[in-house]
Structure formats: structure tokens, C-alpha cells
N, C-alpha and C. Protein backbone atom coordinates (compact mmCIF):
# COMPACT_ATOMS: atom_id res chain seq x y z
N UNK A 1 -62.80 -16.61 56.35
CA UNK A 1 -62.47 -17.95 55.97
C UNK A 1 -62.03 -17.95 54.50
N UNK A 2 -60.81 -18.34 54.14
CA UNK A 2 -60.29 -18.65 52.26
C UNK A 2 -60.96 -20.34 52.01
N UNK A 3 -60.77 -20.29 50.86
CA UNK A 3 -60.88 -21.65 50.39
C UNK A 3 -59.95 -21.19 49.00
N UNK A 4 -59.39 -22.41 48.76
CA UNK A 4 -58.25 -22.08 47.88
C UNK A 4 -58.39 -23.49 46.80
N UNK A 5 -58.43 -23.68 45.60
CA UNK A 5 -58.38 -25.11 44.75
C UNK A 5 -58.16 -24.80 43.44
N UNK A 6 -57.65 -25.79 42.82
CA UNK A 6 -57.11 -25.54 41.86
C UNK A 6 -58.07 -26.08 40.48
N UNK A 7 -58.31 -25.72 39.56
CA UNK A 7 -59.16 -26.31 38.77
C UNK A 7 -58.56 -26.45 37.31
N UNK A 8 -58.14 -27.78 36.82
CA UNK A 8 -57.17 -28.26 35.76
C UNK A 8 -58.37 -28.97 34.04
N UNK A 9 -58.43 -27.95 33.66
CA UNK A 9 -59.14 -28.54 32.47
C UNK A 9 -58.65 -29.87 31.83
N UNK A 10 -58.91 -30.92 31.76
CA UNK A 10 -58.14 -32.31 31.07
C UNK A 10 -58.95 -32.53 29.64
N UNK A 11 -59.00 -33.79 29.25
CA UNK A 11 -59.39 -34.20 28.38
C UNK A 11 -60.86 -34.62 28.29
N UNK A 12 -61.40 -35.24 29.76
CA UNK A 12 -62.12 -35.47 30.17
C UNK A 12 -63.37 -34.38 31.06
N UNK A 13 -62.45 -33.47 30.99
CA UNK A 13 -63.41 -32.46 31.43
C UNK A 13 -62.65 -31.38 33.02
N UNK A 14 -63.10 -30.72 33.55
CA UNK A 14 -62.53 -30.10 34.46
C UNK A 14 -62.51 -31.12 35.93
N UNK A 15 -61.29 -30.97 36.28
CA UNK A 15 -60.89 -31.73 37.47
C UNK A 15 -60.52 -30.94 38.71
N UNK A 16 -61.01 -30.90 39.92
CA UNK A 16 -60.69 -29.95 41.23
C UNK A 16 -59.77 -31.10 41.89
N UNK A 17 -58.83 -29.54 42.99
CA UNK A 17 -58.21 -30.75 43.77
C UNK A 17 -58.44 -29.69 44.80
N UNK A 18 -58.74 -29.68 46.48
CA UNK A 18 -58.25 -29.12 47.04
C UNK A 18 -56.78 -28.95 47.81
N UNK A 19 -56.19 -27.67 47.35
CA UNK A 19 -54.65 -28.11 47.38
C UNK A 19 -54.38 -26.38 48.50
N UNK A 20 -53.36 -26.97 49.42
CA UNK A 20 -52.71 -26.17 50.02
C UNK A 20 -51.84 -25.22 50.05
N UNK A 21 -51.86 -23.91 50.26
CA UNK A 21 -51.05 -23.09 49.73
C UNK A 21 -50.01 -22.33 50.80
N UNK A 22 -50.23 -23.02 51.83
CA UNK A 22 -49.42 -22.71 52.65
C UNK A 22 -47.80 -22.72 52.83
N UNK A 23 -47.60 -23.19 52.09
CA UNK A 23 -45.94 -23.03 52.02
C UNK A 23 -45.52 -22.33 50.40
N UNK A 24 -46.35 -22.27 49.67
CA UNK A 24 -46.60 -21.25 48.59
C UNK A 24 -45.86 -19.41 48.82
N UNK A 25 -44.84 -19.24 48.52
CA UNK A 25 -44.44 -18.11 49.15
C UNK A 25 -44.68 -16.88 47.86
N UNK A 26 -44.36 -17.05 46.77
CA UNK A 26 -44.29 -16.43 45.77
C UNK A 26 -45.71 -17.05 44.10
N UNK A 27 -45.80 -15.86 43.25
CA UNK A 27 -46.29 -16.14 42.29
C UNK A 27 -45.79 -17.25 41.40
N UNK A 28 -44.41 -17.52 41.11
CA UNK A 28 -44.18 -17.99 40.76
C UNK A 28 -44.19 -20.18 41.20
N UNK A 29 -43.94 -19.66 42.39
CA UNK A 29 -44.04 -21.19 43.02
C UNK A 29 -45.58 -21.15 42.62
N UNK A 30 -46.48 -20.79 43.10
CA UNK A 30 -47.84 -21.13 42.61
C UNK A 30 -47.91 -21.94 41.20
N UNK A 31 -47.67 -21.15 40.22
CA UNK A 31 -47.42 -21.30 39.09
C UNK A 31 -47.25 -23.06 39.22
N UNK A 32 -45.71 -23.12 39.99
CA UNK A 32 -44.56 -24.46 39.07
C UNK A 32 -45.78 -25.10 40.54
N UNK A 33 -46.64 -25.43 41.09
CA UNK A 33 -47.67 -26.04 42.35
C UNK A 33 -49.02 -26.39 40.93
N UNK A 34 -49.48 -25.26 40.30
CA UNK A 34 -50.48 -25.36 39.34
C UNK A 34 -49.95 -26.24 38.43
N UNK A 35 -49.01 -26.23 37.79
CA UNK A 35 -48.59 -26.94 36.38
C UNK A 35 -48.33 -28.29 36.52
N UNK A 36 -48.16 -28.58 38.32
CA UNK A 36 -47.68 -29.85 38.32
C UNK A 36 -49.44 -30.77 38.64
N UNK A 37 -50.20 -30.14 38.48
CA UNK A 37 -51.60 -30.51 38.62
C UNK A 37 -52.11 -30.52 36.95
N UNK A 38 -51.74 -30.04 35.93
CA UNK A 38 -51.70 -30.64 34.75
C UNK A 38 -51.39 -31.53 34.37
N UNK A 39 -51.83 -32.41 33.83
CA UNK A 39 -50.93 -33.31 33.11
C UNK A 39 -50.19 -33.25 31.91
N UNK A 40 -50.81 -32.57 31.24
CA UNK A 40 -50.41 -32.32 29.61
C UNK A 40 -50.41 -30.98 28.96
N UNK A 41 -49.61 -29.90 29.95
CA UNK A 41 -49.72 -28.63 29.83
C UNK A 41 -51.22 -27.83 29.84
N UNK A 42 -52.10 -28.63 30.26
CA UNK A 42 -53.41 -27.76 30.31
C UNK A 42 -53.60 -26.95 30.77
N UNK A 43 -54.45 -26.30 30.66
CA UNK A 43 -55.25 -24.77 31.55
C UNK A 43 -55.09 -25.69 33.07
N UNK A 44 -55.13 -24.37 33.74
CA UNK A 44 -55.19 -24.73 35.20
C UNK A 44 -55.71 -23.23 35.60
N UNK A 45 -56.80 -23.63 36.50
CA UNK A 45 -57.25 -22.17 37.31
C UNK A 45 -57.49 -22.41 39.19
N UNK A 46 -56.00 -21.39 39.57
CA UNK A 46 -55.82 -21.08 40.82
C UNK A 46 -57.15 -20.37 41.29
N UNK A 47 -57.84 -21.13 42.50
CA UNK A 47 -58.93 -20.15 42.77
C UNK A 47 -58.91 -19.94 44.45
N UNK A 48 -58.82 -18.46 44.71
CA UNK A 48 -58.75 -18.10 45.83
C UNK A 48 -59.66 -17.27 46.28
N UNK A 49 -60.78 -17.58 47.76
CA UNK A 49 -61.52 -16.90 47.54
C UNK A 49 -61.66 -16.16 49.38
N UNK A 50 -61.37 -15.19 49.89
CA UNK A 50 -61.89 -14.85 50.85
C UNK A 50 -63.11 -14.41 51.00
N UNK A 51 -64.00 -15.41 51.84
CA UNK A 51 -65.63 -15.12 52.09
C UNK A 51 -65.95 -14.00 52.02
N UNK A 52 -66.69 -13.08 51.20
CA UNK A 52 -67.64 -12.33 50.81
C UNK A 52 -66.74 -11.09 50.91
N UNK A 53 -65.26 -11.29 50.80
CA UNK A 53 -64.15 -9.65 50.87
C UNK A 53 -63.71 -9.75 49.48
N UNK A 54 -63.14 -10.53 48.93
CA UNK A 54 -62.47 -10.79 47.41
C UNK A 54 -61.85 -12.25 46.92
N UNK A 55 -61.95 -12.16 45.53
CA UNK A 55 -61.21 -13.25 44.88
C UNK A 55 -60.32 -13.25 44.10
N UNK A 56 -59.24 -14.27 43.58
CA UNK A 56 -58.42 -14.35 42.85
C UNK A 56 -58.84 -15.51 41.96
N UNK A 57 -58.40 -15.39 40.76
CA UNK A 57 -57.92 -16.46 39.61
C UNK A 57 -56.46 -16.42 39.26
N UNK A 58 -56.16 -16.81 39.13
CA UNK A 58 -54.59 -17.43 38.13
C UNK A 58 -54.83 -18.58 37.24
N UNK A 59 -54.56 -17.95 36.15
CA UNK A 59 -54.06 -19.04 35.04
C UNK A 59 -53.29 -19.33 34.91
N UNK A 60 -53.08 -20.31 34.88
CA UNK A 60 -51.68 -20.45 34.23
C UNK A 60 -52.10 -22.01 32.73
N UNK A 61 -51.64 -21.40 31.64
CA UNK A 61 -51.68 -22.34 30.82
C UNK A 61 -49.95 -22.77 30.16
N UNK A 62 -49.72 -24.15 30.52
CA UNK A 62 -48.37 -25.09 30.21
C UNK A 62 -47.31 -23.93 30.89
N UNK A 63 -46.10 -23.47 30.02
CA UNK A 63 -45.13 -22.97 30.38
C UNK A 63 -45.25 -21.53 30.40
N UNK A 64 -46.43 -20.73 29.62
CA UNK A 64 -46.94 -19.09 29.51
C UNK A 64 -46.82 -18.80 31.21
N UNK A 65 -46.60 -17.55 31.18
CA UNK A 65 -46.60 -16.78 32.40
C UNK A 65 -47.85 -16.71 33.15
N UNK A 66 -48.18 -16.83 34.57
CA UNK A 66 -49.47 -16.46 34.60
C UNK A 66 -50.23 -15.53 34.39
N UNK A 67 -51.56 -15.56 34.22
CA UNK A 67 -52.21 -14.60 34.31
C UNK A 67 -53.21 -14.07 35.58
N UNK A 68 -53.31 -13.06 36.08
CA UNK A 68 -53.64 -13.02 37.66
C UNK A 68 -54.79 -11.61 37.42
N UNK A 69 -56.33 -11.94 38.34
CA UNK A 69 -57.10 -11.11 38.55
C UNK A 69 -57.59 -11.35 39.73
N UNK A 70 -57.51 -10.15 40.46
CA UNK A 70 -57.91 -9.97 42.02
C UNK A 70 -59.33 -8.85 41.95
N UNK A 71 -59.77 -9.33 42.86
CA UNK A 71 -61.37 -8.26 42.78
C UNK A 71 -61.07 -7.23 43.87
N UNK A 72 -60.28 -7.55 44.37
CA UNK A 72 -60.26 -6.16 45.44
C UNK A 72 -58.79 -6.33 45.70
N UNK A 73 -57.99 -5.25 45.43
CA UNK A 73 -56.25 -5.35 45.16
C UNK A 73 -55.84 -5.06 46.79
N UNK A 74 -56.71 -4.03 47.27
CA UNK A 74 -56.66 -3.04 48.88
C UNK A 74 -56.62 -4.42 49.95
N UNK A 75 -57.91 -4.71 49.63
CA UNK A 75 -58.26 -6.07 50.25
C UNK A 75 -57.33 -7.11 50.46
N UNK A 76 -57.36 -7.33 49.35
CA UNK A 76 -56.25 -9.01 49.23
C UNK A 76 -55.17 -8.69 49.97
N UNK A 77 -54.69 -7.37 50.15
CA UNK A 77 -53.40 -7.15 50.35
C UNK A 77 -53.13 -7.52 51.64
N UNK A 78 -54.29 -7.64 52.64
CA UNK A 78 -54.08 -7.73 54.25
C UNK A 78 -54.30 -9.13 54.33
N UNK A 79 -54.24 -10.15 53.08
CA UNK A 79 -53.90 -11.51 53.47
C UNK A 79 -52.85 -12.11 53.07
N UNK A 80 -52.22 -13.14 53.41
CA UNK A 80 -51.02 -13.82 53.00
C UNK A 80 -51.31 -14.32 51.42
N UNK A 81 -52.39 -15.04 51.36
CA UNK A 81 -52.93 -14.92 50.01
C UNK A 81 -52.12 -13.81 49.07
N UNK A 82 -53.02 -13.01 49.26
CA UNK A 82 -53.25 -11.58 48.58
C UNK A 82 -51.82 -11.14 48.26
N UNK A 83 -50.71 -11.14 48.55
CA UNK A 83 -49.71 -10.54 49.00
C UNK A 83 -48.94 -11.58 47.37
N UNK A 84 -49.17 -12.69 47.91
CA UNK A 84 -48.57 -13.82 46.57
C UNK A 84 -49.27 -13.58 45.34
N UNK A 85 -50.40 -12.73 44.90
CA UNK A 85 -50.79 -12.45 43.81
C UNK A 85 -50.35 -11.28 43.41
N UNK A 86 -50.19 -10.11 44.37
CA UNK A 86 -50.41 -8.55 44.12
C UNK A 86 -48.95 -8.74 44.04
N UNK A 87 -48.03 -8.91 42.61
CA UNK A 87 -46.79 -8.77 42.63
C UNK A 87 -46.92 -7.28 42.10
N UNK A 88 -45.46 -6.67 42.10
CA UNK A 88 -44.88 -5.05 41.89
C UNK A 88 -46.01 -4.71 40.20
N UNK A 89 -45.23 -6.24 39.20
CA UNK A 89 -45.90 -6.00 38.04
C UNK A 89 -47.10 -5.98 38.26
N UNK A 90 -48.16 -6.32 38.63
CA UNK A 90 -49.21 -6.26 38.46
C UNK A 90 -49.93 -4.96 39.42
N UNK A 91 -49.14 -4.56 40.06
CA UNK A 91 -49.90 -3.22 40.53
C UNK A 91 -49.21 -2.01 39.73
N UNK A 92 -48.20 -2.54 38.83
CA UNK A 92 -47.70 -1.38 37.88
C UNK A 92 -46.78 -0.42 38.84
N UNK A 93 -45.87 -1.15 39.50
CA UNK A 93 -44.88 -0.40 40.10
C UNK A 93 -43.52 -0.41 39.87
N UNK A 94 -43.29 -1.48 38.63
CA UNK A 94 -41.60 -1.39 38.11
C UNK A 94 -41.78 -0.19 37.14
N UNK A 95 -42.77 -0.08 36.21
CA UNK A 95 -42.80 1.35 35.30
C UNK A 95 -42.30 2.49 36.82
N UNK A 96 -43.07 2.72 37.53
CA UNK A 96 -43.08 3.81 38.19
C UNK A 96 -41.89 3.87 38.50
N UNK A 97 -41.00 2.51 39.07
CA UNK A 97 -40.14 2.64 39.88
C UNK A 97 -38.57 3.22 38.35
N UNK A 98 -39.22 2.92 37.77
CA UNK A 98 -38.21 2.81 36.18
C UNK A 98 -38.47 4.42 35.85
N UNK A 99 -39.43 4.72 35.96
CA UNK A 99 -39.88 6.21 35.73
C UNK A 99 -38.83 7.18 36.73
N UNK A 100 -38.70 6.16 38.44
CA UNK A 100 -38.14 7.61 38.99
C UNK A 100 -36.55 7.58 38.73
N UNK A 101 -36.08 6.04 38.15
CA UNK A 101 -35.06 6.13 38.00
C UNK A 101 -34.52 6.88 36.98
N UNK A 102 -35.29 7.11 35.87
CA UNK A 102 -35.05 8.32 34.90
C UNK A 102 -35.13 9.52 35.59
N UNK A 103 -36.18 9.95 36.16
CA UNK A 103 -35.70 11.26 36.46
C UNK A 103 -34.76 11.67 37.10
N UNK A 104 -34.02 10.75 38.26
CA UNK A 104 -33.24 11.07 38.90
C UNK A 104 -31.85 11.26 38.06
N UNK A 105 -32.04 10.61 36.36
CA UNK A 105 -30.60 10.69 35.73
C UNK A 105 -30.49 12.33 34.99
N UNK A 106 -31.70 13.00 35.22
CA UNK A 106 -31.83 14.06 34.13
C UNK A 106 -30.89 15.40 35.60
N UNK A 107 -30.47 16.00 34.73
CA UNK A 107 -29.66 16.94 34.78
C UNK A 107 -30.78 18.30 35.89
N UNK A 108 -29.96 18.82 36.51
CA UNK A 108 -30.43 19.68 37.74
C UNK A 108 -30.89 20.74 36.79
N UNK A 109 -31.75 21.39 36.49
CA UNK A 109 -31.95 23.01 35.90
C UNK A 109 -31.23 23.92 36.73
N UNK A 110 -30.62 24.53 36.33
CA UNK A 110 -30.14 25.95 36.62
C UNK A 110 -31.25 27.10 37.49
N UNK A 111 -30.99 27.48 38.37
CA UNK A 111 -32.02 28.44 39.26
C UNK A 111 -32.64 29.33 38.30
N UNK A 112 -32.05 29.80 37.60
CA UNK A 112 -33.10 31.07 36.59
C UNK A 112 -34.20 29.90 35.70
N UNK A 113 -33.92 28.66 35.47
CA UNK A 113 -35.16 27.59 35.12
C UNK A 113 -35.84 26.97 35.58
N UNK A 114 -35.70 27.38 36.69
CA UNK A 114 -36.93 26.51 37.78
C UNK A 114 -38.08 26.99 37.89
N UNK A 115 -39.21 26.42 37.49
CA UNK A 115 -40.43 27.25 37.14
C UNK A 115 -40.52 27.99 35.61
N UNK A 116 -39.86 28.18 34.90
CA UNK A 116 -39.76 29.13 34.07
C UNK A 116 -40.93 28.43 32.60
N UNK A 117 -41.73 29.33 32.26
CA UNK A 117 -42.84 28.64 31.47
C UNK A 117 -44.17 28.23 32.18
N UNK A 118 -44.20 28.25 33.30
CA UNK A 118 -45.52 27.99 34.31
C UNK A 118 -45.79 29.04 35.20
N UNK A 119 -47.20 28.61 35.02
CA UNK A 119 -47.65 29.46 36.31
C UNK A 119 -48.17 29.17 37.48
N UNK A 120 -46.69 29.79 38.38
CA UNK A 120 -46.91 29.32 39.69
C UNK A 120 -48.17 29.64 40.42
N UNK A 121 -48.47 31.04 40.31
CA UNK A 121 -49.85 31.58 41.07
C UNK A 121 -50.75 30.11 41.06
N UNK A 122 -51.03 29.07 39.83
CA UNK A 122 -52.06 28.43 40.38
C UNK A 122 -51.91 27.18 40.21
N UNK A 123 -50.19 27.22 40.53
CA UNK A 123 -49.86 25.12 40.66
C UNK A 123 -50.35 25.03 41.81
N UNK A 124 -51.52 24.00 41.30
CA UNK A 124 -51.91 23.55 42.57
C UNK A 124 -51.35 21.90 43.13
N UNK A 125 -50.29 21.52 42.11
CA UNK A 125 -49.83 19.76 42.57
C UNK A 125 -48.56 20.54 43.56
N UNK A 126 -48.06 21.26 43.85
CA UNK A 126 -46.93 21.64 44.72
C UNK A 126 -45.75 22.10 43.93
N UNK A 127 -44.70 22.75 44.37
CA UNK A 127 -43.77 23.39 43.74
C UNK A 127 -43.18 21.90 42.65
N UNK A 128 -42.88 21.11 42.87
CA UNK A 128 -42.34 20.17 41.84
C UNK A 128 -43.74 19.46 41.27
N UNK A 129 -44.48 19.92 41.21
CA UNK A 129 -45.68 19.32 40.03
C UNK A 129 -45.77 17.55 39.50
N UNK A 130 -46.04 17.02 38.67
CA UNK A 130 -46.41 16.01 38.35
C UNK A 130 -45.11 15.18 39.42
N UNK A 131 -43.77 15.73 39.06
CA UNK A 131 -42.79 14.48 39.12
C UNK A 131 -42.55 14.50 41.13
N UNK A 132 -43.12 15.22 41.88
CA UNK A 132 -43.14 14.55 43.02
C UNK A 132 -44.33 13.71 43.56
N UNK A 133 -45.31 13.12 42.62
CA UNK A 133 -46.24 12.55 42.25
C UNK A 133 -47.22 12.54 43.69
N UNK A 134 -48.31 12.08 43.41
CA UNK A 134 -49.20 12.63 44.18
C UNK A 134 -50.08 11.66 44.60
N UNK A 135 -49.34 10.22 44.34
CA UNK A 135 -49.84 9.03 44.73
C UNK A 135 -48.51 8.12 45.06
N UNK A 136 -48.57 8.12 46.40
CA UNK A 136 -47.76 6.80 47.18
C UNK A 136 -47.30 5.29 46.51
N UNK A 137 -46.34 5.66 45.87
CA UNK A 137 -45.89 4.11 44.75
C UNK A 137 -46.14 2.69 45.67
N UNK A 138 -46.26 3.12 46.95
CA UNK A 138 -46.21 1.31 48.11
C UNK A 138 -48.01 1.39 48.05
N UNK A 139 -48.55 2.15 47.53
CA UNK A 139 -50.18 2.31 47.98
C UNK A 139 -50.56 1.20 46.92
N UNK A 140 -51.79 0.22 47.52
CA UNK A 140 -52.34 -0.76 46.52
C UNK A 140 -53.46 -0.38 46.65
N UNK A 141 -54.19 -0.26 45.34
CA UNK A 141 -55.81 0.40 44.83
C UNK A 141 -56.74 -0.56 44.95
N UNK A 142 -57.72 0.15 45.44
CA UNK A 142 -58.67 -0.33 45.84
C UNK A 142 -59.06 -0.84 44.38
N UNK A 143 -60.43 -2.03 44.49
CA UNK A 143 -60.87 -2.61 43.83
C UNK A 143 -60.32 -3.28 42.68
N UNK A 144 -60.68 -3.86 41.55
CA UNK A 144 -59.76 -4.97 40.67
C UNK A 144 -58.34 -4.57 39.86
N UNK A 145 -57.71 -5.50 39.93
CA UNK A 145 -56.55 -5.50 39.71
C UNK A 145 -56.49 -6.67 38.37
N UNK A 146 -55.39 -6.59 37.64
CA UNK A 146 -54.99 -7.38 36.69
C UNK A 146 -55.85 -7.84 35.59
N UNK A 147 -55.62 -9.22 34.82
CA UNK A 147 -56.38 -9.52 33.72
C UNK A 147 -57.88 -9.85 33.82
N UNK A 148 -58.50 -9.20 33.33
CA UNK A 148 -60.03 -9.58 33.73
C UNK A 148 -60.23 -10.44 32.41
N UNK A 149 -59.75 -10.42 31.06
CA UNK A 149 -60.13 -10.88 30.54
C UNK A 149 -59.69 -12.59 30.14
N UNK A 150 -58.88 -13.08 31.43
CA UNK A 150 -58.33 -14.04 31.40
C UNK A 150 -59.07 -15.58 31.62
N UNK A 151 -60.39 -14.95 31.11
CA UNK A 151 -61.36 -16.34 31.61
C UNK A 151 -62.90 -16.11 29.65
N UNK A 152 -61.98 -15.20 28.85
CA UNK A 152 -62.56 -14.99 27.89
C UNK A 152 -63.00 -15.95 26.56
N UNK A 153 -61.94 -17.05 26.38
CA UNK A 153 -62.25 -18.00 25.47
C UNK A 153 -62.37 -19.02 26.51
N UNK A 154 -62.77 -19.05 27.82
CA UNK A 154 -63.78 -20.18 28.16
C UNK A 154 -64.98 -19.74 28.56
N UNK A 155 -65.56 -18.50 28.03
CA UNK A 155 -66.81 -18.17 27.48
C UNK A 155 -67.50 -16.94 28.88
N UNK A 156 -66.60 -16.91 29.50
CA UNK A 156 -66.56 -15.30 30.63
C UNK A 156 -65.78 -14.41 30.05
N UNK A 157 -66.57 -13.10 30.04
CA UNK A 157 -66.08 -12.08 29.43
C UNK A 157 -65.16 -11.23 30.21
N UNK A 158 -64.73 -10.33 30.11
CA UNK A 158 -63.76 -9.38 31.09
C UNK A 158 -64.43 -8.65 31.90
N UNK A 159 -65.63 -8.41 31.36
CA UNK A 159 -67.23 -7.54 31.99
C UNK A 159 -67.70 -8.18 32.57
N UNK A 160 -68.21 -9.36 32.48
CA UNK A 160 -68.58 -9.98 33.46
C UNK A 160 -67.71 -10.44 34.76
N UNK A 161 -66.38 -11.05 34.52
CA UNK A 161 -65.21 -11.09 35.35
C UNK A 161 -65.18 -9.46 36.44
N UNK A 162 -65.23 -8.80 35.73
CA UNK A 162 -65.58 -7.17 37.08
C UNK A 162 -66.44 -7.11 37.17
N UNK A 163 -68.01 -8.12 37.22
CA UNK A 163 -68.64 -7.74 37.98
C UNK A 163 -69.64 -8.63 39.08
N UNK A 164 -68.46 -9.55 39.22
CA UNK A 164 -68.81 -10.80 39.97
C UNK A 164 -68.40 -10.51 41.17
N UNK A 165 -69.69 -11.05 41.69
CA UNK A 165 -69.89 -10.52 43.36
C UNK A 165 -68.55 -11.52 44.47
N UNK A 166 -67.82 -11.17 45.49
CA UNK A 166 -66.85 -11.57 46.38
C UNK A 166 -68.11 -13.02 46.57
N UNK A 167 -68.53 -12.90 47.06
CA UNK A 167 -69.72 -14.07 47.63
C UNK A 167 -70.07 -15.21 46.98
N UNK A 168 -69.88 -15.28 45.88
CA UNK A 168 -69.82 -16.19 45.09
C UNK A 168 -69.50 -16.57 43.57
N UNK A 169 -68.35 -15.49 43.43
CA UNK A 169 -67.53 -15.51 42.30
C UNK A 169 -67.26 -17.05 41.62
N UNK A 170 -66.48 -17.19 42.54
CA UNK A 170 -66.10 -19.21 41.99
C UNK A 170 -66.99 -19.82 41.93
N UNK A 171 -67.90 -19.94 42.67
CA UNK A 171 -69.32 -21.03 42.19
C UNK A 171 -69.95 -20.31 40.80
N UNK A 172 -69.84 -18.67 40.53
CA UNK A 172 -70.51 -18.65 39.14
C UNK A 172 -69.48 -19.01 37.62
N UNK A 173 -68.21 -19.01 38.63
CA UNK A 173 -67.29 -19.14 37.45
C UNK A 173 -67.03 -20.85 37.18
N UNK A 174 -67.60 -21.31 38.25
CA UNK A 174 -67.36 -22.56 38.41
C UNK A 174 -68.30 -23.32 37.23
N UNK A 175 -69.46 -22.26 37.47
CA UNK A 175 -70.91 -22.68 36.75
C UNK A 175 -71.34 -22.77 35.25
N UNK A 176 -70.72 -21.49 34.68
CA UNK A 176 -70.30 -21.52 33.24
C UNK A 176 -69.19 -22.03 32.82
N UNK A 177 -67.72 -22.30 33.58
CA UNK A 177 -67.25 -23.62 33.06
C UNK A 177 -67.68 -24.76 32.79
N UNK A 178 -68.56 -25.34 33.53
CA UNK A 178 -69.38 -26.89 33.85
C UNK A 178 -68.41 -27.48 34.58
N UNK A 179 -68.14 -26.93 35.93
CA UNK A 179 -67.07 -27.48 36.96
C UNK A 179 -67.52 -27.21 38.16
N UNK A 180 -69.05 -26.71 38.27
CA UNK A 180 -69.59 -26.62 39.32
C UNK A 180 -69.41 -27.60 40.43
N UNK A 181 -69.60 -29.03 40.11
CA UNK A 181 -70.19 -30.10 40.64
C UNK A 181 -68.50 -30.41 41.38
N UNK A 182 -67.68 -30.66 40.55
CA UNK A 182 -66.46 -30.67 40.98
C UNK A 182 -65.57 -29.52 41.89
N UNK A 183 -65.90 -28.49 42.11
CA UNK A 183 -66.04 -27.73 42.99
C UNK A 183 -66.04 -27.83 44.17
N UNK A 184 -67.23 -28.11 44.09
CA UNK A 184 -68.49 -28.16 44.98
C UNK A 184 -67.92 -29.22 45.81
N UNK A 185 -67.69 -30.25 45.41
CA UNK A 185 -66.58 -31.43 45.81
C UNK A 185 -65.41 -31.48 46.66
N UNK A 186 -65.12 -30.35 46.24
CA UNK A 186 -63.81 -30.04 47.07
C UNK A 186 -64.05 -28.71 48.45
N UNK A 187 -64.89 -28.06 47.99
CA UNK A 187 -65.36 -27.16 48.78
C UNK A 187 -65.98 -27.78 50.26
């Protein structure tokens, strides 16, 4: 079961809405869905939570980019949810993908340089070593992903953010905001 709500810091204090994310296709629509639940460029925190498997936050504050932390990256990934948070950037796959596009521009070595300076007797990553890499660029890693410290000047640390249990992440984050009650409301 998800439960999904958005939580908009105002003037008056933190405000929940429960809001639908079902036609939500991308990070970014989230985003311009969150901001329009501000009124006055405020904090806004996307909260997504699959029962006792993982959670998400998104910030998004006024026009800044969001900021996105998932507790289980593997996880999230087998939900529709999950899929709208875990963008390329945030699992760090445009570097990689930017990485192979360099190598592919570098120049062929000549057969008498292939290998030359190493020792083959005990490569143990395979005849092309580091650069046929040894981790699957489509593979998403297990456990947390992204900004942990994105809940730090409202008085959750990045340490504590990794080590909040799937089960009731949002009610503790809910709790040291003082947005429990409003929550709870929507929940």
C-alpha cells in the first residue's frame, strides 16, 4: 500500500494535502504539482511512502531544482512511484554514460600496446580491465539513494535521514517537523 502527500511549510505553520500522483509521469511534473501547493515559493515536501519497503522525500523549495532521497533505490524501482524519483542523475548514470562516450573517442592502441605495462598473469577484472566495467550502468543499488541531507536546516540530520526505518519514516519526519497532527490528517 503507498500513501503519497505533500507537506507545504506556510506562514502559519506546516499544511498537508493529500494529493494524487497518478498522472504525475516525470520528476519534474512533480516538482511544477508541488510548487503549485505553495503559495509563496515555500518549502514543500513530496512524501512517498511504500508500507514498510521504502520512502521518498522531495523538496522542492520556490523555483531551485528538487532535491530527492529514496531509502531503498532497488526497491522503489519496481514501483511507478519509484521510477519518477530514480532519475539517470540521481543514480549517477549521465557521468557514466559521458564517461563511455569518451572512451569510445580515444584512439585504438596499436597491437604491440595492448597490455603493454601490466600484468596480465594476474588481471583479474578481464582482458579490458576497469573500462569494460564491472557493474551494469541500467543496475539500480540497493539501499539509499540521493540527498540525505535535504531535511538538515529543518533540524533532521543526513544521519538520521539514513537511518529511518521504511515503517515509519514520515510519521518521524512528520514529528520533528511539528506536522505530525496534519499528517496524520491526511493519512
Amino acid at each position: 500500500m503507498y500513501f503519497t502527500a505533500l507537506l507545504a511549510r506556510t506562514d502559519d505553520g506546516w499544511e498537508a494535502s493529500d494529493t494524487e500522483f497518478d498522472d504525475v509521469e516525470s520528476l519534474d511534473e512533480l516538482a511544477d504539482l508541488a510548487r503549485e501547493a505553495a503559495p509563496d515559493d515555500d518549502t514543500v515536501l513530496v512524501c512517498i511512502e511504500q508500507e514498510g519497503v521504502w520512502f521518498g522525500i522531495v523538496r522542492i523549495d520556490g523555483e531551485d531544482d528538487p532535491r530527492v532521497f529514496v531509502s531503498d533505490a532497488a526497491r522503489a524501482m519496481r514501483s511507478a512511484y519509484g521510477e519518477i524519483l530514480l532519475t539517470d542523475e540521481l543514480l549517477g548514470r549521465e557521468a557514466a554514460e559521458a564517461d563511455m562516450l569518451a572512451l569510445d573517442d580515444l584512439d585504438e592502441p596499436a597491437d604491440d600496446e595492448v597490455g603493454a605495462g601490466r600484468d596480465t598473469d594476474n588481471d583479474e577484472t578481464g582482458a579490458g580491465g576497469a573500462l569494460d566495467g564491472d557493474t551494469d550502468p541500467d543496475e539500480v543499488p540497493r539501499g539509499p539513494v540521493g540527498d540525505a541531507g535535504l531535511l538538515a536546516d529543518l533540524g533532521i540530520d543526513a544521519g538520521t535521514v539514513l537511518t529511518l526505518s521504511a515503517d515509519d519514516a514520515l510519521g518521524e519526519i512528520a514529528e520533528t517537523l511539528g506536522a505530525a497532527d496534519v499528517l496524520e490528517a491526511v493519512r
